[in-house]
PDB file of N, CA and C in Angstrom:
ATOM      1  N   UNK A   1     127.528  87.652 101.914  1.00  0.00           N
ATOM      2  CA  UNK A   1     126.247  87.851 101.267  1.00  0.00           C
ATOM      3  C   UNK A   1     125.471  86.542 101.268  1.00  0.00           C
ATOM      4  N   UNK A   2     124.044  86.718 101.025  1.00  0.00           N
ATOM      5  CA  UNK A   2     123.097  85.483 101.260  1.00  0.00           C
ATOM      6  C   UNK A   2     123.142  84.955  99.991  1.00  0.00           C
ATOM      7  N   UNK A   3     122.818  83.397 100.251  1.00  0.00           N
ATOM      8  CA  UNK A   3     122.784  82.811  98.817  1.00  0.00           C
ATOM      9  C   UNK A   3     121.576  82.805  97.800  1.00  0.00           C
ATOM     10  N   UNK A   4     121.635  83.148  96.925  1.00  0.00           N
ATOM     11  CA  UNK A   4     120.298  83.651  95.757  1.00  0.00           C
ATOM     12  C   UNK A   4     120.108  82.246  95.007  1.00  0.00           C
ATOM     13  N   UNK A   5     119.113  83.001  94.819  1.00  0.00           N
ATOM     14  CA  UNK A   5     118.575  81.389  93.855  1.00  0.00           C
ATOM     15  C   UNK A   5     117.505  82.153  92.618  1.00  0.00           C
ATOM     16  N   UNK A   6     117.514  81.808  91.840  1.00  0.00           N
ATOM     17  CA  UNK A   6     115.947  82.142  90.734  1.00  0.00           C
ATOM     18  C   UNK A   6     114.698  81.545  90.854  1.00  0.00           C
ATOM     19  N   UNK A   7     113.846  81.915  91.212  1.00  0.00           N
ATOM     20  CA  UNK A   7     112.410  81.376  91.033  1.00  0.00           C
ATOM     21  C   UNK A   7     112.138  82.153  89.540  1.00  0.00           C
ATOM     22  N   UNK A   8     110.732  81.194  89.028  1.00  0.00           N
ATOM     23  CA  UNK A   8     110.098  81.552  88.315  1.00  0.00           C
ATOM     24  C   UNK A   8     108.324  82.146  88.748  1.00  0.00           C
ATOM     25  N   UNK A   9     107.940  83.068  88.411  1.00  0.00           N
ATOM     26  CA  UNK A   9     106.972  83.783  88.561  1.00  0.00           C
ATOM     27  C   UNK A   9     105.849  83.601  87.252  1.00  0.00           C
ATOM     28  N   UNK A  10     104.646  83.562  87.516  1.00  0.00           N
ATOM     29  CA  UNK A  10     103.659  84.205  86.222  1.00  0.00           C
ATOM     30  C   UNK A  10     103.354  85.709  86.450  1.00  0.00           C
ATOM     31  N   UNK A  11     103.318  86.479  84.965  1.00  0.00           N
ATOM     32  CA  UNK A  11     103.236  87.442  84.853  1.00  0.00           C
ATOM     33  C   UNK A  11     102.046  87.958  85.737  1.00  0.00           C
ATOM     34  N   UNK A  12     101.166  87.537  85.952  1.00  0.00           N
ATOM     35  CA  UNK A  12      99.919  88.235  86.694  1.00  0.00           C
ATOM     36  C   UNK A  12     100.465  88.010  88.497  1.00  0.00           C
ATOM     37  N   UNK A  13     101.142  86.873  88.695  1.00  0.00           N
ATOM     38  CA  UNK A  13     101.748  87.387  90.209  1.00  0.00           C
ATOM     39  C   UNK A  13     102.609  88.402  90.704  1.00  0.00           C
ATOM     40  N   UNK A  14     103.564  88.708  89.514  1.00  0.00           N
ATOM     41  CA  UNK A  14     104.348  89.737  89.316  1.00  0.00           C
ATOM     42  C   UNK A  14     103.657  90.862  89.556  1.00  0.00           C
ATOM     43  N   UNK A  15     102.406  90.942  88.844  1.00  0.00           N
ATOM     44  CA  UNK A  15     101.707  92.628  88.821  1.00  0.00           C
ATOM     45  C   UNK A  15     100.887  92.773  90.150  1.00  0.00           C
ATOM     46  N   UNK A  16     100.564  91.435  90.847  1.00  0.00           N
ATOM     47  CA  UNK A  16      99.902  91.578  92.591  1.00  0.00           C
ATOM     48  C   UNK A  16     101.203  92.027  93.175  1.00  0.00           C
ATOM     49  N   UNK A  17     102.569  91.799  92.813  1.00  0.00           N
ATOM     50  CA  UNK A  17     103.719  92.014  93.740  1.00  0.00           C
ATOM     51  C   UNK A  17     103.542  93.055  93.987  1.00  0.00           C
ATOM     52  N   UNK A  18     103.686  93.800  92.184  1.00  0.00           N
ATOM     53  CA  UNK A  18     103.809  95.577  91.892  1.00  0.00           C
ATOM     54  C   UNK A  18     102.666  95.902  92.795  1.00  0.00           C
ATOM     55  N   UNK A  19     101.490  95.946  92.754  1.00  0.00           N
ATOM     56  CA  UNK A  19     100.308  96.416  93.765  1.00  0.00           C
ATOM     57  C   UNK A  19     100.490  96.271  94.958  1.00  0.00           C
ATOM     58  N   UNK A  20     101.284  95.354  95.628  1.00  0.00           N
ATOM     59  CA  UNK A  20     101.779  95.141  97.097  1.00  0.00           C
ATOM     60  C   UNK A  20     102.583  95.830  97.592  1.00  0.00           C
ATOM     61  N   UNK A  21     103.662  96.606  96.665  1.00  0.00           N
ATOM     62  CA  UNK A  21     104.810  96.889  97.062  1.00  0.00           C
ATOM     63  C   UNK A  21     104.725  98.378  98.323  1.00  0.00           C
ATOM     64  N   UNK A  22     105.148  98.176  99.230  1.00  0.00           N
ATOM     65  CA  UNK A  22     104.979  99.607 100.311  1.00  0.00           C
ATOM     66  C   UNK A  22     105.315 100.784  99.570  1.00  0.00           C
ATOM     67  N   UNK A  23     106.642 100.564  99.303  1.00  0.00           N
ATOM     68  CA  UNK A  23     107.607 101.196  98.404  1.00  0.00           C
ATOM     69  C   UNK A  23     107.960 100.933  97.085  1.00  0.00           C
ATOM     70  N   UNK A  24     108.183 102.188  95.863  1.00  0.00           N
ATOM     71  CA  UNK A  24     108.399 101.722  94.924  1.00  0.00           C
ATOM     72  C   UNK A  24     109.769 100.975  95.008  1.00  0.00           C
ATOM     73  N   UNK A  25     110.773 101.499  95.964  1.00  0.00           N
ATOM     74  CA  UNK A  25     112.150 100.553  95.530  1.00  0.00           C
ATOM     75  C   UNK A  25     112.546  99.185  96.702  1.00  0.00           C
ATOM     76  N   UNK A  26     110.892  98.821  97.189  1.00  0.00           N
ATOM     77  CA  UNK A  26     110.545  97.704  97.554  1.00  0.00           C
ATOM     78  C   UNK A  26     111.216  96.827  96.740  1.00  0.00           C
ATOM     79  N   UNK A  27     111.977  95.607  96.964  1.00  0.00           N
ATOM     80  CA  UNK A  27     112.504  94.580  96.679  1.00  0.00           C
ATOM     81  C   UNK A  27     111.289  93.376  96.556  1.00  0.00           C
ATOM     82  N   UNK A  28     110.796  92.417  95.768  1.00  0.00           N
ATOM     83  CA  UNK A  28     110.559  91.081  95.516  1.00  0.00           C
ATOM     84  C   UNK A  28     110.913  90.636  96.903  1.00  0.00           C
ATOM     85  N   UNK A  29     112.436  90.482  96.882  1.00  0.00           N
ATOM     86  CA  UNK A  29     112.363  89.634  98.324  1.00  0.00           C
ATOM     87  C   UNK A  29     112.183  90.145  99.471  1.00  0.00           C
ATOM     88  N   UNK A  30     112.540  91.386  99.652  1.00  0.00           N
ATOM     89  CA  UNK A  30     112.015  92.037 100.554  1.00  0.00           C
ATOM     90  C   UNK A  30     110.131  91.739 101.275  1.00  0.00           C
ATOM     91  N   UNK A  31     109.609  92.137 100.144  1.00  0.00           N
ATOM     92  CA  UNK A  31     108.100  91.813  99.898  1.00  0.00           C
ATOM     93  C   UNK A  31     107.592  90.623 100.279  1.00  0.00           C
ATOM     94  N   UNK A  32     108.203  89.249  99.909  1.00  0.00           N
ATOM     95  CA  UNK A  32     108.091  88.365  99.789  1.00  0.00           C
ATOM     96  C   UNK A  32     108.485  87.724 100.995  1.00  0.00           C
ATOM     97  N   UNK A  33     109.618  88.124 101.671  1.00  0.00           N
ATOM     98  CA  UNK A  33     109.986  87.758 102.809  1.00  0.00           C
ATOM     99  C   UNK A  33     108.770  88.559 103.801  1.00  0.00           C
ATOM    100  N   UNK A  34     108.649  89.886 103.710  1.00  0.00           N
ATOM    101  CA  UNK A  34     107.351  90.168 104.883  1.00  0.00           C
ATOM    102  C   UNK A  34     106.180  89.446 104.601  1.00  0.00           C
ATOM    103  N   UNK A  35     105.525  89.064 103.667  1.00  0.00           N
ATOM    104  CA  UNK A  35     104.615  88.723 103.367  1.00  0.00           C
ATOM    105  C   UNK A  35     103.938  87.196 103.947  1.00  0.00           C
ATOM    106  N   UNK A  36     105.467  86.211 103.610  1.00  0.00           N
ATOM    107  CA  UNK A  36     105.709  85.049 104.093  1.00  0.00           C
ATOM    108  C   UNK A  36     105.486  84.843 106.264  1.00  0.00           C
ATOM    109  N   UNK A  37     106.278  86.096 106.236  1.00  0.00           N
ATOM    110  CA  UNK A  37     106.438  86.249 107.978  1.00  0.00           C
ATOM    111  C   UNK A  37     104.833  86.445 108.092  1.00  0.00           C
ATOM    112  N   UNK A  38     104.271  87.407 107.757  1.00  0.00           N
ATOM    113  CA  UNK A  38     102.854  87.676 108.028  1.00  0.00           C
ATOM    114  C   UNK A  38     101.278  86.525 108.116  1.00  0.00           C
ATOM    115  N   UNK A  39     102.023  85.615 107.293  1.00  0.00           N
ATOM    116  CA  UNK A  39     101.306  84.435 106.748  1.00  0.00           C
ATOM    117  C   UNK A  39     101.622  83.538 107.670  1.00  0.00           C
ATOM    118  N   UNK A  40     102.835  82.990 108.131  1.00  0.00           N
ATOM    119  CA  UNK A  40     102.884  82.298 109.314  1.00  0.00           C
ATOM    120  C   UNK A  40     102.172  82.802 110.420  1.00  0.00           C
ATOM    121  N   UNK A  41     102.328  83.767 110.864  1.00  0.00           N
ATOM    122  CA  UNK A  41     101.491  84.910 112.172  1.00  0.00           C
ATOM    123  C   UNK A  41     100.503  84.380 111.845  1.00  0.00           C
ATOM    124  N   UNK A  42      99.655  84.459 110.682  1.00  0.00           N
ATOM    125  CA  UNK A  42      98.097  84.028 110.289  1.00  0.00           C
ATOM    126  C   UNK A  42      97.896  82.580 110.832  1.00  0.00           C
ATOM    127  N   UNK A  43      98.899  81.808 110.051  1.00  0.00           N
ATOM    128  CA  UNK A  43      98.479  80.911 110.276  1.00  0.00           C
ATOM    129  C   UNK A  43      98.177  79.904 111.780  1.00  0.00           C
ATOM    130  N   UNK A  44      99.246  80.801 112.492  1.00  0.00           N
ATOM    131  CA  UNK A  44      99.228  79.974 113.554  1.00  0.00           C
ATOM    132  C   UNK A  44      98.088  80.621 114.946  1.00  0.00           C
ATOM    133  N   UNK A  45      97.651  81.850 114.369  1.00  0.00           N
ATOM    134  CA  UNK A  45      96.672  82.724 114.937  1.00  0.00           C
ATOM    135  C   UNK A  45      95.259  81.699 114.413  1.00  0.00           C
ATOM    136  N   UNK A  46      94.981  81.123 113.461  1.00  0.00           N
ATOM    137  CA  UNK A  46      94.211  80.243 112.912  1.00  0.00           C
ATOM    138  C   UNK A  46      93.679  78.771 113.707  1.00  0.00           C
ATOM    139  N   UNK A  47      95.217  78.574 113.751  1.00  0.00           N
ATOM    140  CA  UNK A  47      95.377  77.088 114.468  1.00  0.00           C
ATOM    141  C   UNK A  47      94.791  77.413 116.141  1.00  0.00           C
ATOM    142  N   UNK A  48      95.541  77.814 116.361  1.00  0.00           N
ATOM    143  CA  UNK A  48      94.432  78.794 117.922  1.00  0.00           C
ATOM    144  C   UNK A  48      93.025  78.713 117.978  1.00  0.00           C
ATOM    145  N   UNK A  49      92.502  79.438 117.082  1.00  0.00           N
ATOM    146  CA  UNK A  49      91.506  80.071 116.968  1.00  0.00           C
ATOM    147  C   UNK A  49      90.458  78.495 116.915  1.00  0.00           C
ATOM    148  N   UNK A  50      90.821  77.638 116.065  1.00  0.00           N
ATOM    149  CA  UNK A  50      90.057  76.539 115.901  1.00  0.00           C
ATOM    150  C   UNK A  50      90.435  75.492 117.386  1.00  0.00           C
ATOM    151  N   UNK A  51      91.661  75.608 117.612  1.00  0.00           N
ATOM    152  CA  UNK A  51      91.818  75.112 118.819  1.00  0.00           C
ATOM    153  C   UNK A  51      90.578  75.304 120.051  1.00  0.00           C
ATOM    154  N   UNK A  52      90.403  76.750 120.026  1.00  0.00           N
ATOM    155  CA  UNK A  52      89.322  76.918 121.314  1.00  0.00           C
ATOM    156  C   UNK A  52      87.974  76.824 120.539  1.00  0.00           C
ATOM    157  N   UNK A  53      87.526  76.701 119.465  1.00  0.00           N
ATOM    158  CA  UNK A  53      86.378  76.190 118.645  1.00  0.00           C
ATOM    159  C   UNK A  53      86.144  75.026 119.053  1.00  0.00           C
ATOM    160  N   UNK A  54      87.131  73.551 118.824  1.00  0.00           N
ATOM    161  CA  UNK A  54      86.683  72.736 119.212  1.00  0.00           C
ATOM    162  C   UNK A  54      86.162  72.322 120.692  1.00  0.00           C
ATOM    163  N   UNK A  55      87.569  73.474 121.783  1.00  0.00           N
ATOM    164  CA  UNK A  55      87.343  72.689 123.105  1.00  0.00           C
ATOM    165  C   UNK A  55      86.064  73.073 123.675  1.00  0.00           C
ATOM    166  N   UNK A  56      85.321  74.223 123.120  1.00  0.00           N
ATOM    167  CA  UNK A  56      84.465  74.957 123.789  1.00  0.00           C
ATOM    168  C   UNK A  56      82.808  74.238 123.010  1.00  0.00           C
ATOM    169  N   UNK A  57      82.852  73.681 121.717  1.00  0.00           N
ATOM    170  CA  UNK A  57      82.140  72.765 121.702  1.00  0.00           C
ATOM    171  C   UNK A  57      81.260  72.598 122.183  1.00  0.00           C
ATOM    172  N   UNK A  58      81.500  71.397 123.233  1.00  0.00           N
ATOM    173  CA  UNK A  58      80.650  70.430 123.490  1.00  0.00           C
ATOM    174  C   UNK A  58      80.231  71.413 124.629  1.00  0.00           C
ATOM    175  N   UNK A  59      80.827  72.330 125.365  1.00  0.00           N
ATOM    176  CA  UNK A  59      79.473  73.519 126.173  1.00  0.00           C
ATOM    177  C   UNK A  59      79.318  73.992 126.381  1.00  0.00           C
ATOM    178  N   UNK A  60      79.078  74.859 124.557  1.00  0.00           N
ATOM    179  CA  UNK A  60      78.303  75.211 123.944  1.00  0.00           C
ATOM    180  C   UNK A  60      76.905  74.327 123.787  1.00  0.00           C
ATOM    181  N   UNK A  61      77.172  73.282 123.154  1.00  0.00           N
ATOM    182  CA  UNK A  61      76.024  72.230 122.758  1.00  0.00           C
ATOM    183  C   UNK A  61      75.570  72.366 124.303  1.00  0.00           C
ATOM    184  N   UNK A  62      76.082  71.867 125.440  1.00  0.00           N
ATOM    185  CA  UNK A  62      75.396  71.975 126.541  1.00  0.00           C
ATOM    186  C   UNK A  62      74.415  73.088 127.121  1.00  0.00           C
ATOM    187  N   UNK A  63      75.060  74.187 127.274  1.00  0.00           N
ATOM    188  CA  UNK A  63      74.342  75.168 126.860  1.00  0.00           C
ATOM    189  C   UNK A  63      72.795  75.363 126.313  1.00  0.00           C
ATOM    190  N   UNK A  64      72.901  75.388 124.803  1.00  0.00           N
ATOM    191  CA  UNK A  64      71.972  75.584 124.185  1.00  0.00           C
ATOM    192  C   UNK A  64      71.184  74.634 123.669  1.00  0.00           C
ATOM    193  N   UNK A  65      71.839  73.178 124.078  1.00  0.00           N
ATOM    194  CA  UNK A  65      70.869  71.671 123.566  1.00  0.00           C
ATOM    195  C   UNK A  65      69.691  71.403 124.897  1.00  0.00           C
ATOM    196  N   UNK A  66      69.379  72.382 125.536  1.00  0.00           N
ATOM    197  CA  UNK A  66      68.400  71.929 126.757  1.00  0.00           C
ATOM    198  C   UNK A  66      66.576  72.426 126.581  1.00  0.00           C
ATOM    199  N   UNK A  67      65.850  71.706 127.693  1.00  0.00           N
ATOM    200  CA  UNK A  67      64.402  71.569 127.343  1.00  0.00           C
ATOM    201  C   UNK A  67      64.153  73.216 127.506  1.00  0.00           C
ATOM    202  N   UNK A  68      64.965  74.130 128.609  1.00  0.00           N
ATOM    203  CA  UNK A  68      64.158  75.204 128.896  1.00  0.00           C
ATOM    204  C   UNK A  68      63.960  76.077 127.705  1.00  0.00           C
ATOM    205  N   UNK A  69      65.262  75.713 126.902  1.00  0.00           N
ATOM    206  CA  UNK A  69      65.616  77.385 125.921  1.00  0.00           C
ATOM    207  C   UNK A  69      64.326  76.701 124.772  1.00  0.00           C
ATOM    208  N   UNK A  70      63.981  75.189 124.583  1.00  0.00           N
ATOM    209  CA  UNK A  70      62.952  74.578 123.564  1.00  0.00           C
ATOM    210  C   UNK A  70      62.045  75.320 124.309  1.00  0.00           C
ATOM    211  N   UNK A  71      61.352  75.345 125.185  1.00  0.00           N
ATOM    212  CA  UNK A  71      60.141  75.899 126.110  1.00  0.00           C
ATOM    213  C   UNK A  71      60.099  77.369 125.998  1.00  0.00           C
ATOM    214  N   UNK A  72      61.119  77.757 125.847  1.00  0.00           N
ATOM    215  CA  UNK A  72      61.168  79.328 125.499  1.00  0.00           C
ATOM    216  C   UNK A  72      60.982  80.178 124.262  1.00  0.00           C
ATOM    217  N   UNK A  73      61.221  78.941 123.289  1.00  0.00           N
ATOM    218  CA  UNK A  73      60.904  79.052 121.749  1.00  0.00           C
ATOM    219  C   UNK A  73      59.535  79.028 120.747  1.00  0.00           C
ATOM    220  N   UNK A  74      58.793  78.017 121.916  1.00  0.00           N
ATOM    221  CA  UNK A  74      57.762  77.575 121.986  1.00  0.00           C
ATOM    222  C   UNK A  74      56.491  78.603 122.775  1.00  0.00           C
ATOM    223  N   UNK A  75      57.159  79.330 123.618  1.00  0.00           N
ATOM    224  CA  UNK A  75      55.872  80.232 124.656  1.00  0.00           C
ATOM    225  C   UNK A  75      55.398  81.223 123.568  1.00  0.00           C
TER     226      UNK A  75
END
């Protein structure tokens, strides 16, 4: 068997658990363990996401920093 440990909780995280739960005989750790997995996925879907934000940048700025599209704003 896996080794347990006690955390402590506040009562109002407890009652987002209860609202989370798929199932009523959903487990805490159960919950907690998908939840955690899901959050990494996020996060690293994130890190990506800003990854091609920055590289694409500068052209972008190229792009849209030129005299014609000003001349076009202007007609």
């Amino acid at each position: 068997m896996a080794e347990l440990t006690t955390i402590q909780l506040r009562k109002d995280v407890i009652e987002k658990l209860k609202k989370a739960k798929e199932y009523s005989r959903q487990t805490y750790n159960e919950l907690i363990d998908k939840m955690s997995s899901f959050y990494i996925i996020i996060k690293k879907k994130n890190t990506y996401d800003e990854f091609l934000h920055k590289i694409q940048q500068p052209k972008m700025k190229e792009l849209w920093d030129n005299k014609e599209d000003e001349e076009w704003e202007n007609a």
